[in-house]
Structures are given as C-alpha cells and as structure tokens.
C-alpha atoms as a PDB file:
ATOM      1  CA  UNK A   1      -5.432  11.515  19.026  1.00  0.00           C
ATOM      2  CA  UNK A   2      -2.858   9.465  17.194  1.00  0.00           C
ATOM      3  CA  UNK A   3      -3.490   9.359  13.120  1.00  0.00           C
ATOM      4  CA  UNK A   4      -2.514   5.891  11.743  1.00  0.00           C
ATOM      5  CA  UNK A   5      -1.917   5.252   7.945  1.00  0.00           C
ATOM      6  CA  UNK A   6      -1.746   2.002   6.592  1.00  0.00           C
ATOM      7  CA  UNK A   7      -0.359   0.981   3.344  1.00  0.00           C
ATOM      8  CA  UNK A   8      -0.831  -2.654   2.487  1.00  0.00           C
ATOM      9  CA  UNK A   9       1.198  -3.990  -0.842  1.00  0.00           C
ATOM     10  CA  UNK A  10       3.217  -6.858  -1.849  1.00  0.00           C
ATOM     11  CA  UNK A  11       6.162  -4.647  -2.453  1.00  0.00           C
ATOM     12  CA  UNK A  12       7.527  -7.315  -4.840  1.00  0.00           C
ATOM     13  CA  UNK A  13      10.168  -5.383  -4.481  1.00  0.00           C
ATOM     14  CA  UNK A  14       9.450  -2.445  -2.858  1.00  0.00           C
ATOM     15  CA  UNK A  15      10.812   0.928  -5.001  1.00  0.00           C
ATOM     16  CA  UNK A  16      11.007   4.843  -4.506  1.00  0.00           C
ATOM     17  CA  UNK A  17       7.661   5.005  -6.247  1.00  0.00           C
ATOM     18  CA  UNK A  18       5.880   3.687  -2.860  1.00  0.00           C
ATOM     19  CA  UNK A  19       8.555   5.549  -0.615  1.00  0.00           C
ATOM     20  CA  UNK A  20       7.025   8.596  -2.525  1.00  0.00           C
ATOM     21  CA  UNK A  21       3.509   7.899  -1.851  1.00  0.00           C
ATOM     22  CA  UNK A  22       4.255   7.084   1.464  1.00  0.00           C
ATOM     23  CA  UNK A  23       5.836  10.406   2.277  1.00  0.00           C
ATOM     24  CA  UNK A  24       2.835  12.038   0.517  1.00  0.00           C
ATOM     25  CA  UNK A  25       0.044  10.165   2.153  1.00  0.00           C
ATOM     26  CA  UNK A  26       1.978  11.194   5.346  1.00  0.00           C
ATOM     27  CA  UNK A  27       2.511  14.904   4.626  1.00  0.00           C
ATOM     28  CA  UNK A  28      -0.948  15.041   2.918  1.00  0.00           C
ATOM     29  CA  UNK A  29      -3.139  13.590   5.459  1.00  0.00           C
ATOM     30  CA  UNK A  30      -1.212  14.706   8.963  1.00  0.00           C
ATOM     31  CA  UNK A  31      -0.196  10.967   9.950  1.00  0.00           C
ATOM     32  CA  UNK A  32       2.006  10.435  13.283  1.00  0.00           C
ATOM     33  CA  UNK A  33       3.278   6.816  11.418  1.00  0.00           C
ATOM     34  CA  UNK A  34       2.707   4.739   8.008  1.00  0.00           C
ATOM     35  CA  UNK A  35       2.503   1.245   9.021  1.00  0.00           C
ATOM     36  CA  UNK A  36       3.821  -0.904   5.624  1.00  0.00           C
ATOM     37  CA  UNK A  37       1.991  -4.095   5.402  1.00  0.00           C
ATOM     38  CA  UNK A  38       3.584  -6.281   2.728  1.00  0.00           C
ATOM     39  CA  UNK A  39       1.218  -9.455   2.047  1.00  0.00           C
ATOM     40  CA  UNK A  40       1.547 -12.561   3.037  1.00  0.00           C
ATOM     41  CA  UNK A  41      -0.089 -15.374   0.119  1.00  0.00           C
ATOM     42  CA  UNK A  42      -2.234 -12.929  -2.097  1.00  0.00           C
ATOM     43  CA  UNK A  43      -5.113 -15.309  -2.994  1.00  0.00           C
ATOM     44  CA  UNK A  44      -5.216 -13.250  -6.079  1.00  0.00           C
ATOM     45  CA  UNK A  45      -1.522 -13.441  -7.485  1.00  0.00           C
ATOM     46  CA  UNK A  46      -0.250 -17.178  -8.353  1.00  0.00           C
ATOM     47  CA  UNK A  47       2.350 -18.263  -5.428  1.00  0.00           C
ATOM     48  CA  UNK A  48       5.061 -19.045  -8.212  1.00  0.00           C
ATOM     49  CA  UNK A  49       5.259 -15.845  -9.799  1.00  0.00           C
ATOM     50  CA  UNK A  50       6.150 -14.032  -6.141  1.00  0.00           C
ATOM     51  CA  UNK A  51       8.928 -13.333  -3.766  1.00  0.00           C
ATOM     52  CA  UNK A  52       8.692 -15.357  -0.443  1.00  0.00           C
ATOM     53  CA  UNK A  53       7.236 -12.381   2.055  1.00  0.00           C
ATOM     54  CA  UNK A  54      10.596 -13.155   4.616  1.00  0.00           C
ATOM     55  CA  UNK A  55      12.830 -11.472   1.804  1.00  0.00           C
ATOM     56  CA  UNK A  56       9.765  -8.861   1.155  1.00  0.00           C
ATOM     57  CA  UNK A  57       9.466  -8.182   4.524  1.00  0.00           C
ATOM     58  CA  UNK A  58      13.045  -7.368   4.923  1.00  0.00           C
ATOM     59  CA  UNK A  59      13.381  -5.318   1.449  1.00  0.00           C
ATOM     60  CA  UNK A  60      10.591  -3.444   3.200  1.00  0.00           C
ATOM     61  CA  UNK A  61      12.478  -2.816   7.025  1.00  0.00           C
ATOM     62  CA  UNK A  62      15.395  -1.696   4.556  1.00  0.00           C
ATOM     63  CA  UNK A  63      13.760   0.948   2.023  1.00  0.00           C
ATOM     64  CA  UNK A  64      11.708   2.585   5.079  1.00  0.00           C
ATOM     65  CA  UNK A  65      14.584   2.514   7.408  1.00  0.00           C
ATOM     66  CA  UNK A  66      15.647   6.313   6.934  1.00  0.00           C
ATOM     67  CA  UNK A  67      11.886   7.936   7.563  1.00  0.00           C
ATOM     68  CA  UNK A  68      11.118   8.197  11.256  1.00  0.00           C
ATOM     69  CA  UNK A  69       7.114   8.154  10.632  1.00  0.00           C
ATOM     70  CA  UNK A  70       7.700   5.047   8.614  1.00  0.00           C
ATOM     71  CA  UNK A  71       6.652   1.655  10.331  1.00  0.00           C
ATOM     72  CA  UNK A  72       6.496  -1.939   9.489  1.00  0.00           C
ATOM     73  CA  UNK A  73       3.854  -5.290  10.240  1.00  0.00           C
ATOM     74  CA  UNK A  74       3.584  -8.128   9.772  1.00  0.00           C
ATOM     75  CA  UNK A  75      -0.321  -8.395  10.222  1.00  0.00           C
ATOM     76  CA  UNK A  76      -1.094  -9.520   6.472  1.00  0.00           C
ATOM     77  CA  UNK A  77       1.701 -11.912   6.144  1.00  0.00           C
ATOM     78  CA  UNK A  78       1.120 -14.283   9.761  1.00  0.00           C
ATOM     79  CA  UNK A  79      -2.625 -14.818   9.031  1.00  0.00           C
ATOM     80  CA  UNK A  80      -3.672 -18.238   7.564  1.00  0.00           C
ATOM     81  CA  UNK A  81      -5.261 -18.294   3.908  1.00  0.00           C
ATOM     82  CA  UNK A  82      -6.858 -14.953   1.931  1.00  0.00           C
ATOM     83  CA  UNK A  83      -6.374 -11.737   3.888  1.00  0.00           C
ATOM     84  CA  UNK A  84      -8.974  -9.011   3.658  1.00  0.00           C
ATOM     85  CA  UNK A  85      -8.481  -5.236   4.110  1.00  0.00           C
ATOM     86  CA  UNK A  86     -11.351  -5.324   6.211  1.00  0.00           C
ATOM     87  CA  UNK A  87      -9.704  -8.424   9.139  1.00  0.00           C
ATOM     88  CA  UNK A  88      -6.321  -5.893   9.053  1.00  0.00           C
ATOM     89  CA  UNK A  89      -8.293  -2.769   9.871  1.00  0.00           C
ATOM     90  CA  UNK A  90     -10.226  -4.545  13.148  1.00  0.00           C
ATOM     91  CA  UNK A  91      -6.230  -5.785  13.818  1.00  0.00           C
ATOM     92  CA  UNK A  92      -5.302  -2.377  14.152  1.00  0.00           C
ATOM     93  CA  UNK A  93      -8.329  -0.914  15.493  1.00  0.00           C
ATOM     94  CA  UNK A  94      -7.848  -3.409  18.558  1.00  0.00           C
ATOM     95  CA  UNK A  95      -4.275  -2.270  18.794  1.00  0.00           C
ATOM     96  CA  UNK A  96      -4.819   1.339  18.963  1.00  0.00           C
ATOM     97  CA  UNK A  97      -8.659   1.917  19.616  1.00  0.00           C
ATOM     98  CA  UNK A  98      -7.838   5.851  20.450  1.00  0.00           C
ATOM     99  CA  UNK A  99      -6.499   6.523  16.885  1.00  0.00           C
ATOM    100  CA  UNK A 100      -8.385   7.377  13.695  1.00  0.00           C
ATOM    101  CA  UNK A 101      -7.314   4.728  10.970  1.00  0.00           C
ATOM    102  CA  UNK A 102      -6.418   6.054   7.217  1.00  0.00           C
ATOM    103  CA  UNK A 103      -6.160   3.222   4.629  1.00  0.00           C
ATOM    104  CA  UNK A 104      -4.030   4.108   1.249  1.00  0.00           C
ATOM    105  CA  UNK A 105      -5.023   3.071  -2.002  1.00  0.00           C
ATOM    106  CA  UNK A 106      -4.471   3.656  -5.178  1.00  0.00           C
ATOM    107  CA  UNK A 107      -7.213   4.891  -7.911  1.00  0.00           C
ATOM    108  CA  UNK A 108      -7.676   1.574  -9.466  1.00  0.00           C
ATOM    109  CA  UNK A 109      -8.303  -0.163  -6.717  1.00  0.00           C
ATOM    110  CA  UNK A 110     -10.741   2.480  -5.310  1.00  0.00           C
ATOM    111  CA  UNK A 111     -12.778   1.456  -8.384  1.00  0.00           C
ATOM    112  CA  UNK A 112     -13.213  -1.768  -7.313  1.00  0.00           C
ATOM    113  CA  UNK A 113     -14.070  -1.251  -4.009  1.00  0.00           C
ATOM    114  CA  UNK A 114     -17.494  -2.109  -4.312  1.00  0.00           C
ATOM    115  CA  UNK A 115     -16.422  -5.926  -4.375  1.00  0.00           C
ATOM    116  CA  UNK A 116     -13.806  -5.664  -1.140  1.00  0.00           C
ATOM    117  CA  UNK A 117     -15.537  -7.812   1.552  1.00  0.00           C
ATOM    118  CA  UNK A 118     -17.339  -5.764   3.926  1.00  0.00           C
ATOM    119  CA  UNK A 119     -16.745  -2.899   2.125  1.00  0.00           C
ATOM    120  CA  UNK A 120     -20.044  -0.597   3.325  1.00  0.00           C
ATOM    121  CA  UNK A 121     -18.561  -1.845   6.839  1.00  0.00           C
ATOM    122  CA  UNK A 122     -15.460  -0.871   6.104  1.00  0.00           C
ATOM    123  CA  UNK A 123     -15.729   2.435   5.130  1.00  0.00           C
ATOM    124  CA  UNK A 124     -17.412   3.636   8.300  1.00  0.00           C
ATOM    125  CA  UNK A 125     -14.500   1.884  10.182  1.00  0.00           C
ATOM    126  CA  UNK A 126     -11.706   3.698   8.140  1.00  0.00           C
ATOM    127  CA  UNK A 127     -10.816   7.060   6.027  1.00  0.00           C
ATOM    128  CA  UNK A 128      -9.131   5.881   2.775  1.00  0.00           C
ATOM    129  CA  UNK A 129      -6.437   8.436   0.710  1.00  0.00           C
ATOM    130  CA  UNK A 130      -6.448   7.983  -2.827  1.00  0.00           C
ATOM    131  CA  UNK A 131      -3.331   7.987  -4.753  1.00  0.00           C
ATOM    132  CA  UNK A 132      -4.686   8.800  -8.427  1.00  0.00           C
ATOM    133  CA  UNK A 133      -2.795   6.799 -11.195  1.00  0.00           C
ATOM    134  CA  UNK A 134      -2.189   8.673 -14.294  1.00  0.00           C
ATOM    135  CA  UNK A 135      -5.407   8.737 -16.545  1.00  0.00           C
ATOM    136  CA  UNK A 136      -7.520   8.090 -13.765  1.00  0.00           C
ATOM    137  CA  UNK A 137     -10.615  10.481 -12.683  1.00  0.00           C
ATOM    138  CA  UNK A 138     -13.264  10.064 -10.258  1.00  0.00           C
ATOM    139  CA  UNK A 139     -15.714  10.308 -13.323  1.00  0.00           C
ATOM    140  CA  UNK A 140     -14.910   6.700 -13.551  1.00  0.00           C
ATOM    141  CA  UNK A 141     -15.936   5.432 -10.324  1.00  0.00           C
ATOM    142  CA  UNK A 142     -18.465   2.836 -11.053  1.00  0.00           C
ATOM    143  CA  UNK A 143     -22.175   3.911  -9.687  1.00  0.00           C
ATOM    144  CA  UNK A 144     -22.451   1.453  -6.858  1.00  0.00           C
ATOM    145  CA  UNK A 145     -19.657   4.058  -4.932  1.00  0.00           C
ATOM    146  CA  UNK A 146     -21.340   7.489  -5.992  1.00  0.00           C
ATOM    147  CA  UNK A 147     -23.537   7.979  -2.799  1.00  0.00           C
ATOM    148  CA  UNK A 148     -20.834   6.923  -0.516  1.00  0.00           C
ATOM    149  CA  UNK A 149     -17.774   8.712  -2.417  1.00  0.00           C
ATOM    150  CA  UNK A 150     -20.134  11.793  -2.579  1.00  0.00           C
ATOM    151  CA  UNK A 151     -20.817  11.808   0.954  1.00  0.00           C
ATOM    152  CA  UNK A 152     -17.058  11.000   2.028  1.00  0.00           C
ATOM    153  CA  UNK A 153     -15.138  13.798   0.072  1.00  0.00           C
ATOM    154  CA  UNK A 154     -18.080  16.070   1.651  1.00  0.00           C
ATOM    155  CA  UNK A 155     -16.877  14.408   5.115  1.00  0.00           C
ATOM    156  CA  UNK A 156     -13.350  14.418   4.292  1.00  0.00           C
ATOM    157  CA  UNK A 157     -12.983  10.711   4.956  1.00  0.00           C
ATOM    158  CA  UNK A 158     -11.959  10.276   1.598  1.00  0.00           C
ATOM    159  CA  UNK A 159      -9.145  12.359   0.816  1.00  0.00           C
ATOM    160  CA  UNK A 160      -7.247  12.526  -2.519  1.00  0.00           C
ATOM    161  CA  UNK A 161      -3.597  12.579  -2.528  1.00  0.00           C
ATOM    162  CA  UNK A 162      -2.117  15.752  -4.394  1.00  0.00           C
ATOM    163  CA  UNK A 163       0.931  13.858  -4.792  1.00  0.00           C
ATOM    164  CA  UNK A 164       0.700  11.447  -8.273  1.00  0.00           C
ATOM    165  CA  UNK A 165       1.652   7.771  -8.639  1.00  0.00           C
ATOM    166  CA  UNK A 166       4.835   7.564  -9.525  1.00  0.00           C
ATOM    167  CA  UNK A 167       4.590   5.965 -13.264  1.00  0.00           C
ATOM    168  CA  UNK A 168       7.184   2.548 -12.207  1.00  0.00           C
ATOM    169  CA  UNK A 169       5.772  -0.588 -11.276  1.00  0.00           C
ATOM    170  CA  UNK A 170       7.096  -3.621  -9.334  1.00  0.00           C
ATOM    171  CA  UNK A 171       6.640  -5.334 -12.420  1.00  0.00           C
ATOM    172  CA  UNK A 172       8.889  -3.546 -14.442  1.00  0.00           C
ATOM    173  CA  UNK A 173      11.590  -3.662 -11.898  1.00  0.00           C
ATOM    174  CA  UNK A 174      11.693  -7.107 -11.554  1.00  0.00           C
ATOM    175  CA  UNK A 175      11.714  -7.524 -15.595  1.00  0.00           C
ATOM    176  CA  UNK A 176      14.582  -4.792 -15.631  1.00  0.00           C
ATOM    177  CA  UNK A 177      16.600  -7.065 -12.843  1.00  0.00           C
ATOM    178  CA  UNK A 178      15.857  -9.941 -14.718  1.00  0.00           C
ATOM    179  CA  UNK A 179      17.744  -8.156 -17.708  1.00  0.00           C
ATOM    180  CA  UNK A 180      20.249  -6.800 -15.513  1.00  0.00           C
ATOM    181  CA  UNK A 181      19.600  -2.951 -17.008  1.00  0.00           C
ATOM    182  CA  UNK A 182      17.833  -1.853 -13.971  1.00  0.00           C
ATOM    183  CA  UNK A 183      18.197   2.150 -14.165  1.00  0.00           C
ATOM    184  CA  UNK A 184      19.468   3.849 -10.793  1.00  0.00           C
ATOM    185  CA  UNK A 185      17.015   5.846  -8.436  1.00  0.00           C
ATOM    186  CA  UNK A 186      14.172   2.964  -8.702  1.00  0.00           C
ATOM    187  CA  UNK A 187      15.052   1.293  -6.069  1.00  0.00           C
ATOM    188  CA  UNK A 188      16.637   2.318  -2.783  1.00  0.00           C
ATOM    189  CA  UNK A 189      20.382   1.121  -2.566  1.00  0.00           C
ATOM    190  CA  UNK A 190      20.070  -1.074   0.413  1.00  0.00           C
ATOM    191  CA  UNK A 191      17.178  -2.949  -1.439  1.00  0.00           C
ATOM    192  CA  UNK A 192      19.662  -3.286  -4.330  1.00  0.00           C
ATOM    193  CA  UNK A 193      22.362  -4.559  -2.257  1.00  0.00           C
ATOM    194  CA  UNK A 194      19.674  -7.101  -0.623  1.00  0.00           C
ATOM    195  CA  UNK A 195      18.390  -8.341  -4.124  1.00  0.00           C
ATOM    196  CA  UNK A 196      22.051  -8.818  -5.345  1.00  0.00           C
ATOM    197  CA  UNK A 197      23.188 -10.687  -1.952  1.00  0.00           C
ATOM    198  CA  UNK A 198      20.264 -13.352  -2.288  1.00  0.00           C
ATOM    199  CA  UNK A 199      20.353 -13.140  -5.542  1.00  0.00           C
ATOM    200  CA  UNK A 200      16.667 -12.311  -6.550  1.00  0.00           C
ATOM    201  CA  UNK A 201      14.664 -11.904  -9.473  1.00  0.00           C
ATOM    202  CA  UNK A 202      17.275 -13.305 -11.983  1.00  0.00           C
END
C-alpha cells in the first residue's frame, strides 16, 4: 500500500526551510511521494499582498525538481473560491483510494485545528505529521483536541516530526528580496534565478 504525504502551502516563495521539512516528513513517516500543493486564492491572506499561484506553481516544479519522492498539484489552486483541507483530502482519496493519506502541518496550525471545517471528519480520513515550530509544545494544544490528540499519538495517526522547523519564513525572504540582501542557502538557486528573470518581489 502506497503512503501519500501532502503538504499544502502558499510557498510565497518556496525556500530550503520547506525542502527540509519535506525531506523529513518523507524520511520520518515512510512516504513513497510528497505531493506540494501551493494555494490557489487563500480566503485568508489579502489577494494584493501575494504572488500570482502560475509563478508559485513554477517556483515550486523548480525547488522540488532534484528529489525523486517529491511531487507537485495543482488541486488547491484550479478550485473556485475558499479551499478547505478537508475538499483536497476527498481529491486525493478518489485518486488513489488504495493509499493511506498523511497531511503535514505545522504546530501552529495543529492548534487551530479545532476550527478547520470538518475537522472530526477529517481526522478519521487522514494521519497528520506535525512539524513543531520552535517554542511550541503539545501542552498548548487547546482542550477541544485533547481526546482526539490523545487517542491519535496512541494510534500513531498523529506523528510528530523529529526534524524542527527551520526558523526562515516566506515572509522574511520576500522582505530580504525586496532589500536586495537576501543571504545565500534560503532559497534554492533555480528559484533565485526564476525570481530575478520575472523580476519578483521588488
């Protein structure tokens, strides 16, 4: 049986930071392929303050071109209006309905999970990874999660990355590019190339 990560992002750009991860949460977990899923129109991020997804998408085909288990959809970025985790997980359970699904996150957003549509739905439908942010603990998770966190380490369909976040942001690199005093080995070099050659973020 096929194991199937999926790492969903705007990758606004995309840096070594989720390359890392990415590696990790396939090492970690066992996964045949990490399917990249840059967004589409986050209904949660103003539209003027983003990338359009073509040039996302392609920054993304670029930085993941070198791992073999690495993949790359387009899922979150075709659908019409706010896309839900829990719409791209029945996507991909339709597409490979033999596989067991893994879902990365990272440790904020795993506190928040209680207010993800669908979300006691969700959970039975796929195992999530945790990539802890520095500072983070599980102490924190809010009390609406305990039972089902409990229950899901017991399970193992909640697995916590050993690997740490990488402590860059997109947000940073786009403020460094603005400046022009990006520092090297943020970024892969084909992304760099692509940002200069459109000439993004300035």
């Amino acid at each position: 049986m096929k194991n199937i990560g999926l790492f969903g992002g705007t990758f606004d750009p995309i840096h070594n930071g989720h390359l890392h991860i990415g590696q990790a949460f396939a090492d970690e977990i066992g996964l045949d392929t990490v399917i990249f899923l840059p967004a589409g129109d986050p209904y949660h991020k103003p539209q003027n303050t983003q990338t359009p997804a073509k040039h996302r998408f392609i920054m993304t085909e670029l930085a993941i071109a070198d791992e073999p288990r690495f993949a790359l959809s387009d899922c979150d970025m075709v659908r019409e209006g706010a896309t839900y985790t829990f719409d791209t997980v029945q996507v991909f359970h339709q597409q490979f309905p033999a596989a067991t699904l893994w879902w990365l996150l990272g440790s904020d957003s795993l506190m928040k999970l209680h207010t993800w549509k669908k979300w006691q739905t969700l959970v039975q439908q796929v195992n999530i990874a945790v990539a802890m942010r520095e500072g983070d603990s599980l102490n924190q998770t809010p009390r609406e999660l305990h039972a089902w966190l409990g229950e899901a380490l017991q399970s193992s369909r909640v697995r916590i990355l050993q690997a740490p976040l990488y402590n860059i942001s997109s947000t940073q690199i786009r403020a460094a590019l603005e400046n022009q005093s990006l520092s090297d080995g943020l970024i892969p070099s084909s992304v760099a190339r692509y940002i200069q050659q459109h000439g993004l973020y300035r």
